[in-house]
Protein backbone atom coordinates (compact mmCIF):
# COMPACT_ATOMS: atom_id res chain seq x y z
CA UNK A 1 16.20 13.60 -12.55
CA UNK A 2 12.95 12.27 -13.23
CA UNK A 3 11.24 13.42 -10.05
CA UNK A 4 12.56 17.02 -11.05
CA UNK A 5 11.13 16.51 -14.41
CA UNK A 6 7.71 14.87 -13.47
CA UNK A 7 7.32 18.02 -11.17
CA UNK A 8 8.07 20.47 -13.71
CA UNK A 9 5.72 19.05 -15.98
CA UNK A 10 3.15 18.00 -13.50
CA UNK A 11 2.76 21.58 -11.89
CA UNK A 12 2.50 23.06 -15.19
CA UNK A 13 -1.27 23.93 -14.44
CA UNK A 14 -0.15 26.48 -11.36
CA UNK A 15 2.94 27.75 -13.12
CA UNK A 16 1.75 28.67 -16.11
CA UNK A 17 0.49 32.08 -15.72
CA UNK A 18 -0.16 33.60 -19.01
CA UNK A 19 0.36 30.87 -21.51
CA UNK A 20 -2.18 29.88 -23.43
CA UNK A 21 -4.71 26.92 -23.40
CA UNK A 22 -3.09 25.46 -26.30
CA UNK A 23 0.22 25.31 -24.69
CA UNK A 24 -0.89 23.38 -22.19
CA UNK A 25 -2.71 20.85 -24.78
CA UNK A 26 0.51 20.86 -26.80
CA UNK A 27 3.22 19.78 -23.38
CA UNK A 28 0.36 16.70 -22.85
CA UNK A 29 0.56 15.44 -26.42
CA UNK A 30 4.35 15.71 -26.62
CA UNK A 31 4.58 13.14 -23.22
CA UNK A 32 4.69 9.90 -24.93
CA UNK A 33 2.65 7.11 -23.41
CA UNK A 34 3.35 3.47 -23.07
CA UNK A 35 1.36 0.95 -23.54
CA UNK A 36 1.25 -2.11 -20.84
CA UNK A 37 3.54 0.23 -18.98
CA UNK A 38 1.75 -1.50 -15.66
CA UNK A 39 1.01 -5.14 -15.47
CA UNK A 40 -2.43 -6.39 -16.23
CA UNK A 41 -2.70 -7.89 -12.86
CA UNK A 42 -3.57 -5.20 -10.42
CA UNK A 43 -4.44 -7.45 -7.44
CA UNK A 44 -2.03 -5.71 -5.00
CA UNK A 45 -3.44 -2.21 -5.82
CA UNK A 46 -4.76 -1.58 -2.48
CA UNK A 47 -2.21 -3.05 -0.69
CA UNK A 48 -0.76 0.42 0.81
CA UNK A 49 -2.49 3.82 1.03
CA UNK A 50 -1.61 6.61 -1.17
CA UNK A 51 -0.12 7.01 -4.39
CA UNK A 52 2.71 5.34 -5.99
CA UNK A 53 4.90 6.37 -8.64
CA UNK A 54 7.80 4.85 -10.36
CA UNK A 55 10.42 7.18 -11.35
CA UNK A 56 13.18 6.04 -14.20
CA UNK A 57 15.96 8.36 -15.93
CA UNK A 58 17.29 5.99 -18.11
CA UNK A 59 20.69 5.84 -19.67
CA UNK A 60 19.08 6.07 -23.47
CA UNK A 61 20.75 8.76 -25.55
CA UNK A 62 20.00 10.22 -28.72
CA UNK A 63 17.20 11.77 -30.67
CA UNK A 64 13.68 10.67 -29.40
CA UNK A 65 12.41 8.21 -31.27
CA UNK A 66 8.85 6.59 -30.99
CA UNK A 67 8.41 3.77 -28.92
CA UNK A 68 11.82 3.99 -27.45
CA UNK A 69 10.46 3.36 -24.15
CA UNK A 70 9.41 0.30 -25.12
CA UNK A 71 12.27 -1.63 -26.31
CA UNK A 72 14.05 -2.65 -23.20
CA UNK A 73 17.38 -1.69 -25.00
CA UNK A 74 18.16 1.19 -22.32
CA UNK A 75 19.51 0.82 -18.82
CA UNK A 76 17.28 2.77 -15.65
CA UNK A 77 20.03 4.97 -14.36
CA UNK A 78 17.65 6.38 -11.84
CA UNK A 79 15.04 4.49 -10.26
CA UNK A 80 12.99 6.24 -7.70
CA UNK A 81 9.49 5.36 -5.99
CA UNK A 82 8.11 8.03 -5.49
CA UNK A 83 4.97 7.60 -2.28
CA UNK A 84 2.51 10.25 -1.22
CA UNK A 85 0.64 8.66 1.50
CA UNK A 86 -3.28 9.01 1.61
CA UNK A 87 -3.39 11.08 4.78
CA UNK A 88 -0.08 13.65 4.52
CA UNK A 89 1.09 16.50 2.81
CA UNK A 90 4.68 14.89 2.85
CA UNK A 91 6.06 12.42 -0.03
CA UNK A 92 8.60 10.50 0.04
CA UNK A 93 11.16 9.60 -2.69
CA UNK A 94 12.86 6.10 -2.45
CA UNK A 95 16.04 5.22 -4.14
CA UNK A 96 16.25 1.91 -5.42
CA UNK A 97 20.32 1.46 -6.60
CA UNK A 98 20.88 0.36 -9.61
CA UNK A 99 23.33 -2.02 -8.61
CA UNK A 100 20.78 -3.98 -6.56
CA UNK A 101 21.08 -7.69 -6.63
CA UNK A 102 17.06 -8.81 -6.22
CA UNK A 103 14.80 -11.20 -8.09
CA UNK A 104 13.84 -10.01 -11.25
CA UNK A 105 10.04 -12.21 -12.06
CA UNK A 106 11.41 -15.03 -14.55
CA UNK A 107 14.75 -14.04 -14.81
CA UNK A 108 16.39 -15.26 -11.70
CA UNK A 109 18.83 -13.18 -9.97
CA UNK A 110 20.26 -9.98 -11.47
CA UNK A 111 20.84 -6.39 -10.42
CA UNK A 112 17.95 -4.45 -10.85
CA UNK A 113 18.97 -1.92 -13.78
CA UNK A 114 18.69 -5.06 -15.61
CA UNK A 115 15.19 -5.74 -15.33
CA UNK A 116 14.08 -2.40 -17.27
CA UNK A 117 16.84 -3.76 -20.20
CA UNK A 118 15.47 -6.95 -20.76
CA UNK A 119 11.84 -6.17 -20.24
CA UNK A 120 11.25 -2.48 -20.76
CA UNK A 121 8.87 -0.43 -17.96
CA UNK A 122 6.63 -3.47 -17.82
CA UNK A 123 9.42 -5.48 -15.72
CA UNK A 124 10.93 -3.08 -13.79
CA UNK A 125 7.40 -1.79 -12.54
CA UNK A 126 6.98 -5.88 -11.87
CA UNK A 127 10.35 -6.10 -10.13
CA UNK A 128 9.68 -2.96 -7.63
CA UNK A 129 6.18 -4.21 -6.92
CA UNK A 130 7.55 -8.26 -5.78
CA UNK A 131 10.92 -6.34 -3.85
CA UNK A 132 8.62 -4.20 -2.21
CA UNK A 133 5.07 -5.18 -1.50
CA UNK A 134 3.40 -1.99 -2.24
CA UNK A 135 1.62 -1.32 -5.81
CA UNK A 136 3.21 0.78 -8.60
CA UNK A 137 -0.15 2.66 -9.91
CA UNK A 138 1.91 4.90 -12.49
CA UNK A 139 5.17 4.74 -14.32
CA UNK A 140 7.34 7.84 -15.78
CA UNK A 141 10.66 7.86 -17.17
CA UNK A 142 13.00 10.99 -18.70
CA UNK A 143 16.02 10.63 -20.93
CA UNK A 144 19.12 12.06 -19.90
CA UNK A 145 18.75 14.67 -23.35
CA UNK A 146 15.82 15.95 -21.56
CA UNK A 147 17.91 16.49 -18.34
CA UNK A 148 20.43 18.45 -19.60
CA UNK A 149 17.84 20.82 -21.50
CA UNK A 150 15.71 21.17 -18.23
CA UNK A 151 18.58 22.47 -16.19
CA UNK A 152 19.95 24.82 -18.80
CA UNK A 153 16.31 26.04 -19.35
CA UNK A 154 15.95 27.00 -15.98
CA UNK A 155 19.30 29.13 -16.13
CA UNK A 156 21.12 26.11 -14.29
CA UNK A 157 21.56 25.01 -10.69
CA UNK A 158 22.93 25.99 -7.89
CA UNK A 159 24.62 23.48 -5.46
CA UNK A 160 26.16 24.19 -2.22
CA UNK A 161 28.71 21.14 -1.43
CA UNK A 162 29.79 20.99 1.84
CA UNK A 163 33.07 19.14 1.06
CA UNK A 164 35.20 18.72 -2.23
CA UNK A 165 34.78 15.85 -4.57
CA UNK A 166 37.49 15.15 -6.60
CA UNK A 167 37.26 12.24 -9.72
CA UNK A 168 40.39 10.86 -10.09
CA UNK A 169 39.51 8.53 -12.84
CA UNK A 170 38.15 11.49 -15.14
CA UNK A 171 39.82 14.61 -13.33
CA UNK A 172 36.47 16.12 -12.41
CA UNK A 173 36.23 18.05 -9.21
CA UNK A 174 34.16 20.27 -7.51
CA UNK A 175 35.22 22.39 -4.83
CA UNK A 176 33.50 22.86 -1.22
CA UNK A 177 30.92 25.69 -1.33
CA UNK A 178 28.92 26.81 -4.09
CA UNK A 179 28.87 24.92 -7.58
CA UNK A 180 26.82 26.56 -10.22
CA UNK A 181 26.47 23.74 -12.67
CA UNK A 182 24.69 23.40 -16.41
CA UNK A 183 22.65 20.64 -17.97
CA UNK A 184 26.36 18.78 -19.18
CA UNK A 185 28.25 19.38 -15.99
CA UNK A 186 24.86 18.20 -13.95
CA UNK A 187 24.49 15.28 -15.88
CA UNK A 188 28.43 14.42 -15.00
CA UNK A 189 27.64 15.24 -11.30
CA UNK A 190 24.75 12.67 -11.12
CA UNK A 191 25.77 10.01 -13.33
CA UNK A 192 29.75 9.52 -12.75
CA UNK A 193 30.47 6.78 -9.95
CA UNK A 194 33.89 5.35 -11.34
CA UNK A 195 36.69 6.45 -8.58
CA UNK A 196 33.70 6.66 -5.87
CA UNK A 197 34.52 5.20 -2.44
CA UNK A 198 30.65 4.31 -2.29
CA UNK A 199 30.27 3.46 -6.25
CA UNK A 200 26.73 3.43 -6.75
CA UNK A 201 25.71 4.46 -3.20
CA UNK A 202 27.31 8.13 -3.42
CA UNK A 203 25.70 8.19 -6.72
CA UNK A 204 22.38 8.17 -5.43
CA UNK A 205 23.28 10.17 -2.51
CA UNK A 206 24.22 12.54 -5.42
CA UNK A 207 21.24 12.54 -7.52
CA UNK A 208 19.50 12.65 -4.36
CA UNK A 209 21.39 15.95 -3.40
CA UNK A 210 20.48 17.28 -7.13
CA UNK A 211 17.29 17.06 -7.15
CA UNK A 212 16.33 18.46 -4.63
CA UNK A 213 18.18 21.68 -4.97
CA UNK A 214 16.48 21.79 -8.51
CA UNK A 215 13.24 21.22 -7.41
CA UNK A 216 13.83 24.33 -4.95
CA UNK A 217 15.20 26.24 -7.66
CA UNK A 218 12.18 25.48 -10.27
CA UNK A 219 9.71 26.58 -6.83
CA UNK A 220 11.82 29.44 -6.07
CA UNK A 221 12.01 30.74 -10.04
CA UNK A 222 9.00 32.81 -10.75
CA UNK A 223 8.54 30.95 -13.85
CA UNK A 224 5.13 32.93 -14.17
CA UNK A 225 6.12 35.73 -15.00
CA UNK A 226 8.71 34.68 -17.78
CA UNK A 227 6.53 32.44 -19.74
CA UNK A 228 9.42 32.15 -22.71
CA UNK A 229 11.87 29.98 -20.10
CA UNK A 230 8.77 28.14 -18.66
CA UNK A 231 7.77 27.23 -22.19
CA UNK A 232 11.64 26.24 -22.83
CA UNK A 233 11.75 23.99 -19.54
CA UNK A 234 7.83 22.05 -19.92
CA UNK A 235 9.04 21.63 -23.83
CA UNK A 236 12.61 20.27 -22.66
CA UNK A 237 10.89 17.65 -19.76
CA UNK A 238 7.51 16.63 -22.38
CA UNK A 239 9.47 16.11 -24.96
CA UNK A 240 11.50 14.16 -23.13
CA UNK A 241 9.29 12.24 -21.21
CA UNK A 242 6.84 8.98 -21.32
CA UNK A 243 4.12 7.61 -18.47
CA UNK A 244 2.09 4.76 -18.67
CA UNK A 245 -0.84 4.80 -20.75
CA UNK A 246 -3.37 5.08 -18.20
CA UNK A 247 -1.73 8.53 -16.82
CA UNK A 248 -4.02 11.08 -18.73
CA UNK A 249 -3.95 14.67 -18.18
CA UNK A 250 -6.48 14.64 -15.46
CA UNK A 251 -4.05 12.43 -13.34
CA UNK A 252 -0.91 14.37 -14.38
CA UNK A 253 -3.23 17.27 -13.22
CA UNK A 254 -4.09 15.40 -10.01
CA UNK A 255 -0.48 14.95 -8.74
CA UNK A 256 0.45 18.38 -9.85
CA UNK A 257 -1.69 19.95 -7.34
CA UNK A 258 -0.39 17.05 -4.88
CA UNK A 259 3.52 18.44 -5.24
CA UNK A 260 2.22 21.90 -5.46
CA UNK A 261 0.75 21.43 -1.60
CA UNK A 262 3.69 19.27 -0.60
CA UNK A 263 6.52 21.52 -1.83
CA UNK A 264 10.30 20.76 -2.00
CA UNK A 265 10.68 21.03 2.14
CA UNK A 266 8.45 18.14 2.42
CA UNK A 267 9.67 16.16 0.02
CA UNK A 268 11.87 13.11 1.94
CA UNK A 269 14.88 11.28 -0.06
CA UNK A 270 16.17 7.95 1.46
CA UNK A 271 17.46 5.01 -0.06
CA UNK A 272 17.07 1.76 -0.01
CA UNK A 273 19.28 -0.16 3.30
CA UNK A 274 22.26 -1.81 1.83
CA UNK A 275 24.08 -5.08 3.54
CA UNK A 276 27.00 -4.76 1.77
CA UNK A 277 28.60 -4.57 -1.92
CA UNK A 278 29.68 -8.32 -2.86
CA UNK A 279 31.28 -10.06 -6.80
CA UNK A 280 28.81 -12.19 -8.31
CA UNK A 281 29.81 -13.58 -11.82
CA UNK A 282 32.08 -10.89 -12.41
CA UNK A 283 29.83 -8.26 -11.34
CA UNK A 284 29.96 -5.52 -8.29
CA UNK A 285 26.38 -5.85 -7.01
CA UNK A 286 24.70 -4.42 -3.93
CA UNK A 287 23.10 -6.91 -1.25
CA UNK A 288 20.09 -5.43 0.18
CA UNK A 289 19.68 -5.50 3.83
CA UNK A 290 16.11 -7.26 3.88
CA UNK A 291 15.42 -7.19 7.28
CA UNK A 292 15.82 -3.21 7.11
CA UNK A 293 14.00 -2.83 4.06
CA UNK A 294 10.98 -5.23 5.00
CA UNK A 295 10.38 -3.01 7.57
CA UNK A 296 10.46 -0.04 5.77
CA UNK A 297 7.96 -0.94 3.12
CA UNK A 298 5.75 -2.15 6.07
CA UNK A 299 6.39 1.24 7.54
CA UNK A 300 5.52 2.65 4.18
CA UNK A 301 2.12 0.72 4.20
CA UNK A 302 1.06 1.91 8.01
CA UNK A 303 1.83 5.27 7.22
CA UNK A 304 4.88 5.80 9.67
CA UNK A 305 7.16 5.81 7.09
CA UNK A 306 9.37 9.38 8.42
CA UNK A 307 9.43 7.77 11.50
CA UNK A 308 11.01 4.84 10.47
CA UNK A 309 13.61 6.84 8.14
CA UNK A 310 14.78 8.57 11.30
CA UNK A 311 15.00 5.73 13.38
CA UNK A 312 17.32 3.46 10.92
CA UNK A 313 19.13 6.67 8.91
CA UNK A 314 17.79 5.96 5.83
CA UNK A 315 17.28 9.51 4.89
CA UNK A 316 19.88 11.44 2.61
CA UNK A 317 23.18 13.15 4.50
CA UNK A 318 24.42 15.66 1.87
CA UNK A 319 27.22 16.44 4.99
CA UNK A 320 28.52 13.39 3.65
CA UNK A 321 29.08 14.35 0.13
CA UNK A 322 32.41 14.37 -0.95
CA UNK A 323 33.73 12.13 2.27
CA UNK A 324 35.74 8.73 2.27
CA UNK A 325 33.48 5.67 3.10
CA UNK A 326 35.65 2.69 2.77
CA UNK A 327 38.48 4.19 1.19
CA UNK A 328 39.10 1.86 -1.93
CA UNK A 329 37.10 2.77 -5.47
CA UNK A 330 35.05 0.65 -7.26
CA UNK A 331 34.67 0.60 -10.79
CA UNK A 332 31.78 -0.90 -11.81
């Protein structure tokens, strides 16, 4: 979800065709910004080469309120780094599970959705940059309101599932083939994982699946030439959206023309290597598999990083959508 939005936003200064100046001006000042988003300490910021963002939809609802962003009160629902090394036209976006059990900096142990409730952006950005290694140099995150406007602004979305998925906790199901979904139903698609043989892994492998057949369909729309839904979508994601304070619009300019060049086909979704899922206190968590993911990040910082994906299958299977993995749900 975020990715989708940040693009949509983001490449507002090649999509916008015929609206006006002020427009423009007016979709930057409704994109809230945080302040102390990023930690003060910046040591590790050339520690890999490219640019990093961290992606959050968080679980928030409601009205927008100021400085909701900054309260820690809402869960990251979505977490996604998303790289664009120095020297490629690819990017690569990295799904952290929510369910993660990791270090979280003076906290102890937790899953890692908890890390953005008790200590807002500031935390989580913290948390990703000690897991991983590599340097968070902007934040952005999208409530799940905006979501649901986004996709019904852009006429809704189009997936192609190559096998059923059936709910049986909520009675939801979609059928093999193609699923035409609006903002509501996509929002149930990406966010339900009750009655999931995977539970939080075939949630990301959904999201994963979403986004990137709405980033095709917002590259494939020729939003230029209706400026009315464009101006319904960029008000839906701004309004909807927050970045760290030291993202101003020359930066959001920056990386628009940087997923303008790169373009949905080069855009790589893999998640994070998983050990296995494991009770702690009461709680389904996910153990990482560290030895996989060390690698990866080091992969990530010597710029071999689709190489490495291949090598370890790391890199989204939407064949597997809708398929058995271990055969018994889990709940939480």
């Amino acid at each position: 979800m975020a990715l989708s939005a940040l693009a949509a936003v983001l490449v507002l200064v090649a999509a916008t065709g015929g609206v006006a100046l002020w427009r423009t001006e007016s979709y930057d000042e409704n994109i809230e910004r945080i302040v102390g988003a990023l930690p003060s300490d910046r040591a590790s910021a050339e520690a890999d080469p490219g640019r990093n963002w961290l992606l959050v939809g968080s679980d928030l609802r409601g009205e927008a309120t100021a400085g909701k962003w900054r309260s820690g009160e809402s869960g990251s629902d979505v977490i996604i780094l998303l790289h664009m090394p120095e020297h490629s036209e690819r990017a690569f976006a990295i799904s952290f599970p929510r369910d993660s059990w990791v270090e979280i900096p003076g906290h102890g142990k937790a899953k890692i959705n908890d890390a953005y409730r008790e200590g807002g952006p500031r935390l989580l950005v913290r948390t990703v940059e000690e897991l991983s290694g590599v340097a968070v140099d902007h934040f952005a995150a999208l409530d799940f309101r905006g979501f649901e406007r986004m996709v019904d602004a852009l006429g809704g979305v189009t997936l192609d599932l190559p096998n059923a998925i059936h709910d049986p906790t909520n009675g939801w199901s979609w059928p093999a083939g193609q699923n035409r979904m609006d903002g509501e139903e996509a929002l149930r698609f990406v966010r339900e994982r009750k009655g999931l043989s995977g539970s939080d892994i075939d949630r990301v492998q959904r999201q994963q699946v979403f986004l990137n057949a709405m980033a095709e369909k917002v590259a494939e729309s020729d939003l230029s030439s209706d400026p009315q839904r464009l101006d319904r979508l960029l008000t839906a994601a701004s309004e909807s959206m927050a970045v760290d304070d030291r993202a101003d619009a020359a930066t959001l300019r920056a990386v628009a023309m940087r997923l303008l060049d790169t373009g949905p086909e080069r855009i790589t979704f893999a998640t994070l290597a998983v050990a296995k899922p494991a009770w702690v206190d009461g709680q389904n968590v996910l153990r990482l598999d560290k030895s996989v993911n060390d690698g990866f990040f080091k992969a990530l910082e010597e710029d071999r990083l689709r190489a490495y994906i291949d090598k370890h299958g790391l890199a989204n299977d939407a064949e597997r959508l809708g398929r058995e993995t271990d055969g018994q749900p889990h709940d939480q």
